[in-house]
C-alpha atoms as a PDB file:
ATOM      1  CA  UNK A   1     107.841 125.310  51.352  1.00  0.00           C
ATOM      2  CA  UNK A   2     105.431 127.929  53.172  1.00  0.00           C
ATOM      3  CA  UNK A   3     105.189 125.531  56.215  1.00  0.00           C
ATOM      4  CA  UNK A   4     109.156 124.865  56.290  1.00  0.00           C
ATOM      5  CA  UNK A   5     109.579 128.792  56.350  1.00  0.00           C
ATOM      6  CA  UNK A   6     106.639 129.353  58.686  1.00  0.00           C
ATOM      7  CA  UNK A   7     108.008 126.315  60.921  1.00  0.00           C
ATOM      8  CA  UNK A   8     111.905 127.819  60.755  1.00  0.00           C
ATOM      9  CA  UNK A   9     111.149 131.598  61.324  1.00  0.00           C
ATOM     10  CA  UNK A  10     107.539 132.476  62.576  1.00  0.00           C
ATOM     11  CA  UNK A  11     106.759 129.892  65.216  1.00  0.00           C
ATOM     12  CA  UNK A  12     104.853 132.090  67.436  1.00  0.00           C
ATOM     13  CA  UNK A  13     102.612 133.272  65.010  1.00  0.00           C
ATOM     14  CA  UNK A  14     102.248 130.479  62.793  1.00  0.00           C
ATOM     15  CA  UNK A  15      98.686 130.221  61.926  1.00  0.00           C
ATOM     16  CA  UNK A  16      98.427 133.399  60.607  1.00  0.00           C
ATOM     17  CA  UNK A  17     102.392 133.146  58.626  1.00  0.00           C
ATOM     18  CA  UNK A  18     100.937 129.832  56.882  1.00  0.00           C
ATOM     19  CA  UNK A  19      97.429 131.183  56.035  1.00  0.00           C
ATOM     20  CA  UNK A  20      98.825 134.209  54.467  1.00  0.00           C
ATOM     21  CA  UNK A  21     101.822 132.352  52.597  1.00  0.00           C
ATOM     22  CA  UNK A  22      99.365 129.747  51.049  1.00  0.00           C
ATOM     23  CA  UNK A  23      97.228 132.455  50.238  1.00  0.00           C
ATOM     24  CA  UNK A  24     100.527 134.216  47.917  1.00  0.00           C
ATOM     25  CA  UNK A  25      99.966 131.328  45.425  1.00  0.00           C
ATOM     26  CA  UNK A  26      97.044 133.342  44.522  1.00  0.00           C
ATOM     27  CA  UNK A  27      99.745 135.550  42.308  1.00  0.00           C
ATOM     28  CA  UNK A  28      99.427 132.596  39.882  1.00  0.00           C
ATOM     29  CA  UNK A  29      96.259 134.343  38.756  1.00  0.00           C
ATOM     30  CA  UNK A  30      98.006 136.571  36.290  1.00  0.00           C
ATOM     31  CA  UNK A  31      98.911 133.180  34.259  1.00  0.00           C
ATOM     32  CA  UNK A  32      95.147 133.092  32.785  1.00  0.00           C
ATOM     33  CA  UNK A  33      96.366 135.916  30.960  1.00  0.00           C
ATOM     34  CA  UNK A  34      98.479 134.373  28.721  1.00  0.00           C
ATOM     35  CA  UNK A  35      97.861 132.161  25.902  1.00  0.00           C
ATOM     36  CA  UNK A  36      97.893 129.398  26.008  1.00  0.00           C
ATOM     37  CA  UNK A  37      97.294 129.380  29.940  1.00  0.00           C
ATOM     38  CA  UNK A  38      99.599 126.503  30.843  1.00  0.00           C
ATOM     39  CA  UNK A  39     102.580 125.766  28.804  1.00  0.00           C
ATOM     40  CA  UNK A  40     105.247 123.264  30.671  1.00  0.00           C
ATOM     41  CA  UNK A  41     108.249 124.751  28.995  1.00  0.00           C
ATOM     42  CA  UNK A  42     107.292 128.319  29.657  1.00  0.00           C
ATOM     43  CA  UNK A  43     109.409 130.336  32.476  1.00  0.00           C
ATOM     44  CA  UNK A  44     107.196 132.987  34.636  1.00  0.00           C
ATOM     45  CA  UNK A  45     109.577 135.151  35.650  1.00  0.00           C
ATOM     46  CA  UNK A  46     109.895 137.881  33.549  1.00  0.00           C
ATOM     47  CA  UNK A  47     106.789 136.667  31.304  1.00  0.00           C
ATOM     48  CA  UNK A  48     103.451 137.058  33.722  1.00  0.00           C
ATOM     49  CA  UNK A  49     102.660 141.302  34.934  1.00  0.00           C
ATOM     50  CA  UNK A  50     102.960 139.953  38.802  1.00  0.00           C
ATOM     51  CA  UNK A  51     105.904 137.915  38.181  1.00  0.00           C
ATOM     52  CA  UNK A  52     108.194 140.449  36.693  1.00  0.00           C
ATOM     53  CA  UNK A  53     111.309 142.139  38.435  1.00  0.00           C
ATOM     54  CA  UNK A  54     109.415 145.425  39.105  1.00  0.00           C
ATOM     55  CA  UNK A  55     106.790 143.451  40.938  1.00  0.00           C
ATOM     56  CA  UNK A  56     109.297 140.997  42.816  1.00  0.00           C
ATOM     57  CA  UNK A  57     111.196 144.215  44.115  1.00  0.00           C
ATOM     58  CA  UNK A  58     108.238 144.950  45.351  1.00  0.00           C
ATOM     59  CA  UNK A  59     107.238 141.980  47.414  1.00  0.00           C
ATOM     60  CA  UNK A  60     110.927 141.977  48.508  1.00  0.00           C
ATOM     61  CA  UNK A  61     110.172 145.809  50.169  1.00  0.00           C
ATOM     62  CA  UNK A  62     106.726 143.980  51.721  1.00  0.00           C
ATOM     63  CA  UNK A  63     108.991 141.857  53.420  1.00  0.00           C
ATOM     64  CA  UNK A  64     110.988 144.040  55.543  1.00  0.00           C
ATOM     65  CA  UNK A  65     107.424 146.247  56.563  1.00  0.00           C
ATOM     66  CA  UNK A  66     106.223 144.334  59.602  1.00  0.00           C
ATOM     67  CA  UNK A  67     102.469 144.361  59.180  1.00  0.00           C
ATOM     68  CA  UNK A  68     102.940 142.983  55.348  1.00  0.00           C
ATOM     69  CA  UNK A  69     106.233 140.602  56.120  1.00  0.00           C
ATOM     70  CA  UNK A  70     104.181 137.824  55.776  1.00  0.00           C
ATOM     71  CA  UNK A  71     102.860 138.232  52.518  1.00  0.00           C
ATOM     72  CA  UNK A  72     106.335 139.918  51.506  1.00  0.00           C
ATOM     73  CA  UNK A  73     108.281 136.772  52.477  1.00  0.00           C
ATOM     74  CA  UNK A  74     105.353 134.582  50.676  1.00  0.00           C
ATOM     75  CA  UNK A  75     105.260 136.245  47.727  1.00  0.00           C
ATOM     76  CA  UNK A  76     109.155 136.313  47.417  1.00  0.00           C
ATOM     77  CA  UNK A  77     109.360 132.376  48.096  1.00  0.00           C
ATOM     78  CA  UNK A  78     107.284 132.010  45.558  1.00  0.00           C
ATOM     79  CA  UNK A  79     109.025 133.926  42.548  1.00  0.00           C
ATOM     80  CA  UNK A  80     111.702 131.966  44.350  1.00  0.00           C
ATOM     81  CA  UNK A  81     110.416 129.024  43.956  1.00  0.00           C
ATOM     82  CA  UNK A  82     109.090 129.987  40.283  1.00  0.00           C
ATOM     83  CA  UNK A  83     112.777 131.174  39.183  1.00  0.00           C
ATOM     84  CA  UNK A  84     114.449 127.572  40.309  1.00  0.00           C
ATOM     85  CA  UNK A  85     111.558 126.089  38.362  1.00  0.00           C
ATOM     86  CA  UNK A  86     113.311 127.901  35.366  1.00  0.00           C
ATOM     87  CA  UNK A  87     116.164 126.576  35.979  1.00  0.00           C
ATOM     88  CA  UNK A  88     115.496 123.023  36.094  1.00  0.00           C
ATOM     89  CA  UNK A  89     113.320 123.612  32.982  1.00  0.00           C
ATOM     90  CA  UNK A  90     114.909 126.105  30.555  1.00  0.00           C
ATOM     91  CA  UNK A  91     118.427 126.228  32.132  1.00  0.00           C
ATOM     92  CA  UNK A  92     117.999 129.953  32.548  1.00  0.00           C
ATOM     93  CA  UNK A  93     116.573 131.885  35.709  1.00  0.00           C
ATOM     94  CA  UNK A  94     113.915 134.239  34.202  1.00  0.00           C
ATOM     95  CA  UNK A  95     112.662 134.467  30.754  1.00  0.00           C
END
């Protein structure tokens, strides 16, 4: 998904758009927190510290400051990303 953005909106600078972007999946971290660590029927929004709504409004400001609009618009495809997840798995979009 990072490289369909990248390749739709930040042509120009698209080395540095798709380095930072793959680098956002590094939010995941906060899931060794929880216990168990992987559970297939578990939604992450709501449930992991960087993926709650507090957080996301966060990343969503990120993405409108130019020098952090990469990892903004990363970060926010991801919980995007994560919150479709929950759908297709739980039938609800956040936990």
């Amino acid at each position: 998904m990072p490289a369909i953005v990248v390749g739709l909106f930040f042509r120009l600078h698209w080395k540095q758009a798709y380095i930072v972007m793959m680098l956002t999946m590094l939010v995941d971290i906060d899931h060794l927190l929880a216990n168990p660590v992987y559970d297939p029927s578990r939604c992450s929004i709501n449930f992991h510290p960087l993926h709650r709504f507090v957080p996301i409004a966060i990343y969503v400001l990120l993405s409108f400051i130019p020098k952090t609009r990469f990892l903004g618009i990363g970060l926010v495809v991801h919980m995007l990303l994560d919150s479709l997840d929950c759908q297709l798995t739980n039938g609800t979009w956040y936990h």
